[in-house]
PDB file of N, CA and C in Angstrom:
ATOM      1  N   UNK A   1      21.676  17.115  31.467  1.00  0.00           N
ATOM      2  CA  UNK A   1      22.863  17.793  31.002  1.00  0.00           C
ATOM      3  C   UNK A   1      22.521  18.984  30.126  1.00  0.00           C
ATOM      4  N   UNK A   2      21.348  19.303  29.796  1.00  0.00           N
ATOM      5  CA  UNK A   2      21.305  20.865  29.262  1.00  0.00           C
ATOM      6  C   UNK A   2      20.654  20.465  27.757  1.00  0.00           C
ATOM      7  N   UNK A   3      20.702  18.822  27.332  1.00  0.00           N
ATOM      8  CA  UNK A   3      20.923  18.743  26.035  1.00  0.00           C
ATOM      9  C   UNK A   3      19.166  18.863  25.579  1.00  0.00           C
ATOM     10  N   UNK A   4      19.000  19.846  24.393  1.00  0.00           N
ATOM     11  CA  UNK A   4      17.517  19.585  23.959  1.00  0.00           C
ATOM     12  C   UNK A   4      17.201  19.285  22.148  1.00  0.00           C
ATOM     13  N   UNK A   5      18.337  19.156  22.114  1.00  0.00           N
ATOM     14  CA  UNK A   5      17.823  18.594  20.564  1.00  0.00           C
ATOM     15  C   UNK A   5      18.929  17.187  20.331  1.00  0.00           C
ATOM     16  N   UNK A   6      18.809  16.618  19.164  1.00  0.00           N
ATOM     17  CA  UNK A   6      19.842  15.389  19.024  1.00  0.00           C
ATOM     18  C   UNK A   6      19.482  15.388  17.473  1.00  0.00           C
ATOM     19  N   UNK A   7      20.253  15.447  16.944  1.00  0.00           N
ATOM     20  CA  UNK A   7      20.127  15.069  15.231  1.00  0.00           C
ATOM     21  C   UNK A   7      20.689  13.355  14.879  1.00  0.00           C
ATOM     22  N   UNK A   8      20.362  12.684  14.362  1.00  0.00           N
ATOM     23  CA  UNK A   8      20.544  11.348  14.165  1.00  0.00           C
ATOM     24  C   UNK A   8      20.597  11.334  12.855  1.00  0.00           C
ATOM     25  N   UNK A   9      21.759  10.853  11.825  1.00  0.00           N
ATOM     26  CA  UNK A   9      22.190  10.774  10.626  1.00  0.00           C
ATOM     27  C   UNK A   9      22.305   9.191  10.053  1.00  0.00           C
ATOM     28  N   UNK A  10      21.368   9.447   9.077  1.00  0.00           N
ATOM     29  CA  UNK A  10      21.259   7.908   8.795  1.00  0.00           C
ATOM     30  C   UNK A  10      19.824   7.739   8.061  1.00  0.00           C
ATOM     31  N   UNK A  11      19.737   5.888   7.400  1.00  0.00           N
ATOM     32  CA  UNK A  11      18.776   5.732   6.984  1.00  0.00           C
ATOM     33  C   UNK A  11      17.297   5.666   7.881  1.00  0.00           C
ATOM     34  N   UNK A  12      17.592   4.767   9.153  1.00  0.00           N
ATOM     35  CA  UNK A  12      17.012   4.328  10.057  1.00  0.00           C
ATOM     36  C   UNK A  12      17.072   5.189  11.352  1.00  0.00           C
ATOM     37  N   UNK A  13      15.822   5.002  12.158  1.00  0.00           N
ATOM     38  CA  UNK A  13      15.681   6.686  13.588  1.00  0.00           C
ATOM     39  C   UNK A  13      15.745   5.078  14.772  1.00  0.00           C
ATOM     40  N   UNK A  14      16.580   3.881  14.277  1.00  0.00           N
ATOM     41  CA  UNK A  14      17.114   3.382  15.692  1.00  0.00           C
ATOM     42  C   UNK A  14      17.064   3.706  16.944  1.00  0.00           C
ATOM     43  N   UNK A  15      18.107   5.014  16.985  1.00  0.00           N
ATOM     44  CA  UNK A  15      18.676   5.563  17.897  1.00  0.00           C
ATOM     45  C   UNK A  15      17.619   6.652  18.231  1.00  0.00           C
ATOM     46  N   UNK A  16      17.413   7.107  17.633  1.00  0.00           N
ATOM     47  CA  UNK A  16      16.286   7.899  18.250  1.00  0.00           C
ATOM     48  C   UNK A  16      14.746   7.311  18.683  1.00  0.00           C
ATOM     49  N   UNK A  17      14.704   6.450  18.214  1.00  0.00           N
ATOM     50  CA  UNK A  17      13.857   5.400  19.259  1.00  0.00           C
ATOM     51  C   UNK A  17      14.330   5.201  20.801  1.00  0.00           C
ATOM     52  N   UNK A  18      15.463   4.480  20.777  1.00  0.00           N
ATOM     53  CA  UNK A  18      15.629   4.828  22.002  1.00  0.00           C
ATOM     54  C   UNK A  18      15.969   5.916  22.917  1.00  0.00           C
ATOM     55  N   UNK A  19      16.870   6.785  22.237  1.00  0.00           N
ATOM     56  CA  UNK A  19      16.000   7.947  23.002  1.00  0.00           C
ATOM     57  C   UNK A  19      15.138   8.338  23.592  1.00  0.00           C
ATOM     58  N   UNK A  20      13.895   8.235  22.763  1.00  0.00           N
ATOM     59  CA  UNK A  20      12.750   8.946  23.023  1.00  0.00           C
ATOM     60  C   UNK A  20      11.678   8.100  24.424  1.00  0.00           C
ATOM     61  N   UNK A  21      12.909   6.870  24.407  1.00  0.00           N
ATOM     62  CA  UNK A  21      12.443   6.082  25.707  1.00  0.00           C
ATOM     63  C   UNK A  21      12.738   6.215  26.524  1.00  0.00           C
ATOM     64  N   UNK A  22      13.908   6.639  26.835  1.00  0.00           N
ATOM     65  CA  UNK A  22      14.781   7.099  28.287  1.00  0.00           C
ATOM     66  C   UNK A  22      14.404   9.263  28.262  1.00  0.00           C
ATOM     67  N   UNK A  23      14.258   9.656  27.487  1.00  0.00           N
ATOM     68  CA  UNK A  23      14.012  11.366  27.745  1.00  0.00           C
ATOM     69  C   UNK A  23      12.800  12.089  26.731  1.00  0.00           C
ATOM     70  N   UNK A  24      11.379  11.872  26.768  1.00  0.00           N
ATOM     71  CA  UNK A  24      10.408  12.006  25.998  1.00  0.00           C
ATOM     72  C   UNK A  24      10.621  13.584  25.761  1.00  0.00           C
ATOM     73  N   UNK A  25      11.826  14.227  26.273  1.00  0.00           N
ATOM     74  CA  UNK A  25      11.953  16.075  26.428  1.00  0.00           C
ATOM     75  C   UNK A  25      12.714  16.712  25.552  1.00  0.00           C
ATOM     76  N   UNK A  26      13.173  15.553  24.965  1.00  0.00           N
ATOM     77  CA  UNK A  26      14.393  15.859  23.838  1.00  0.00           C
ATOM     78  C   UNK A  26      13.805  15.656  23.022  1.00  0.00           C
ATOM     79  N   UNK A  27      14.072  16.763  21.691  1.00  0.00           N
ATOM     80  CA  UNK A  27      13.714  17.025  20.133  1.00  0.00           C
ATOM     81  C   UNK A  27      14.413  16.026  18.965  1.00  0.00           C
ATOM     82  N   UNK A  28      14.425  15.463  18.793  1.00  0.00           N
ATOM     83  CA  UNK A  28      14.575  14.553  17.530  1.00  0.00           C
ATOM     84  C   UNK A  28      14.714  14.521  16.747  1.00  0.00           C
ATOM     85  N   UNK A  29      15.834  15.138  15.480  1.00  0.00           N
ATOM     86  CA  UNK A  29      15.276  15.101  14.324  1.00  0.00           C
ATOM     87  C   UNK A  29      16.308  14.499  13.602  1.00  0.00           C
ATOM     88  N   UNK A  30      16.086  13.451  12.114  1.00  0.00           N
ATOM     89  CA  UNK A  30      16.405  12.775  11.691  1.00  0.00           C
ATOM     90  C   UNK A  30      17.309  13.477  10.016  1.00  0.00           C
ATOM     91  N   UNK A  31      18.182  13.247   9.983  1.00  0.00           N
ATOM     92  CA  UNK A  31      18.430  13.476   8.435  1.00  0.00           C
ATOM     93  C   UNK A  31      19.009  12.192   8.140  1.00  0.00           C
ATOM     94  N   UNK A  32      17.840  11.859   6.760  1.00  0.00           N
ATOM     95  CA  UNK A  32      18.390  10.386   5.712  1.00  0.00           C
ATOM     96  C   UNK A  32      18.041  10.446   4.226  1.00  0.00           C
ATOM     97  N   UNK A  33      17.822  11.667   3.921  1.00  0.00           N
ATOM     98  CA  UNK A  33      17.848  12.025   2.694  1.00  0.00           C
ATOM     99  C   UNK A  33      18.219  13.186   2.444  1.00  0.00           C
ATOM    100  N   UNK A  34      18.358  13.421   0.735  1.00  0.00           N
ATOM    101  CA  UNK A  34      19.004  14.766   0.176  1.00  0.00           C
ATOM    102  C   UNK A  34      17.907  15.571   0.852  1.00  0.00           C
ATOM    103  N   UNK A  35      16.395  16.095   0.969  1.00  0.00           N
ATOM    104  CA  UNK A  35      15.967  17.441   1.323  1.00  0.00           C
ATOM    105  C   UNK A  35      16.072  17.306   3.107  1.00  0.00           C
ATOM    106  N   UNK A  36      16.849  16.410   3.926  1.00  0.00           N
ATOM    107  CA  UNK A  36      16.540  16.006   5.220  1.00  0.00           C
ATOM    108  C   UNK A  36      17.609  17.128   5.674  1.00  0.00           C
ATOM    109  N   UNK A  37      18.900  17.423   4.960  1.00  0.00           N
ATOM    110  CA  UNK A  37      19.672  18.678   5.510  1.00  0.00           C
ATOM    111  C   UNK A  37      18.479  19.880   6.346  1.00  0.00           C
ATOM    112  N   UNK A  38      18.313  20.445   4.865  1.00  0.00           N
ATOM    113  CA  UNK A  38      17.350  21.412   4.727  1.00  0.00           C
ATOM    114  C   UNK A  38      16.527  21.622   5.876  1.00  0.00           C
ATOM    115  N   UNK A  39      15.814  20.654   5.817  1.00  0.00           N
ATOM    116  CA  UNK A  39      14.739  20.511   7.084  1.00  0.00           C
ATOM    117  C   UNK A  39      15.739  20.775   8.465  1.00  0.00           C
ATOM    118  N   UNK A  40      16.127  19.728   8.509  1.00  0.00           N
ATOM    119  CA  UNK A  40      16.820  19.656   9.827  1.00  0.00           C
ATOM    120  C   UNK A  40      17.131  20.832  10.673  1.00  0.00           C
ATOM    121  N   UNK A  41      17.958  21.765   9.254  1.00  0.00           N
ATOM    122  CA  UNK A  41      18.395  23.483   9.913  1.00  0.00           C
ATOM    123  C   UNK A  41      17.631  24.188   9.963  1.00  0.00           C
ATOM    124  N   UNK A  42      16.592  24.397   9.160  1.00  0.00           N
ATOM    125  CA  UNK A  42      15.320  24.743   9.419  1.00  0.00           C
ATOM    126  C   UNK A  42      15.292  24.396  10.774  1.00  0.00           C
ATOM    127  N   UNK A  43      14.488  23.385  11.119  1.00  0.00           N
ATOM    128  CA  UNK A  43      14.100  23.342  12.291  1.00  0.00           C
ATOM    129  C   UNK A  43      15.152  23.883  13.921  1.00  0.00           C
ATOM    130  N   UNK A  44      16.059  23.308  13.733  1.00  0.00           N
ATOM    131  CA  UNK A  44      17.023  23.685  14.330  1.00  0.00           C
ATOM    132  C   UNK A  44      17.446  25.606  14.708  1.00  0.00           C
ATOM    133  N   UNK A  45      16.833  25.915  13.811  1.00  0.00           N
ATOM    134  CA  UNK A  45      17.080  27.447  13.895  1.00  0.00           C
ATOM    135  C   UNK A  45      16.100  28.824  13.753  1.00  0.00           C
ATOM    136  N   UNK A  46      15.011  27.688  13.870  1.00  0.00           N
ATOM    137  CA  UNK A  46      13.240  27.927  13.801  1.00  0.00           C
ATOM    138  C   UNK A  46      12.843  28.033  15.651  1.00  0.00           C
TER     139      UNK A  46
END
């Protein structure tokens, strides 16, 4: 479906575990803390 990133919000990367089992092509990234925003858009726009 076009999709290449997935942000997952939370303490735990659960869900992005499984993910990364069904589409090893998709980007991952996790925010579960205060500097995890930061990063995230960073990366996202990097």
């Amino acid at each position: 479906m076009g999709v290449e990133a997935i942000v997952e919000i939370g303490p735990q990367r659960t869900l992005s575990g499984l993910i990364r089992r069904s589409d090893r092509r998709v980007r991952l990234l996790n925010v579960e803390d205060g500097a995890s925003p930061e990063k995230t858009a960073a990366a996202l726009n990097g």
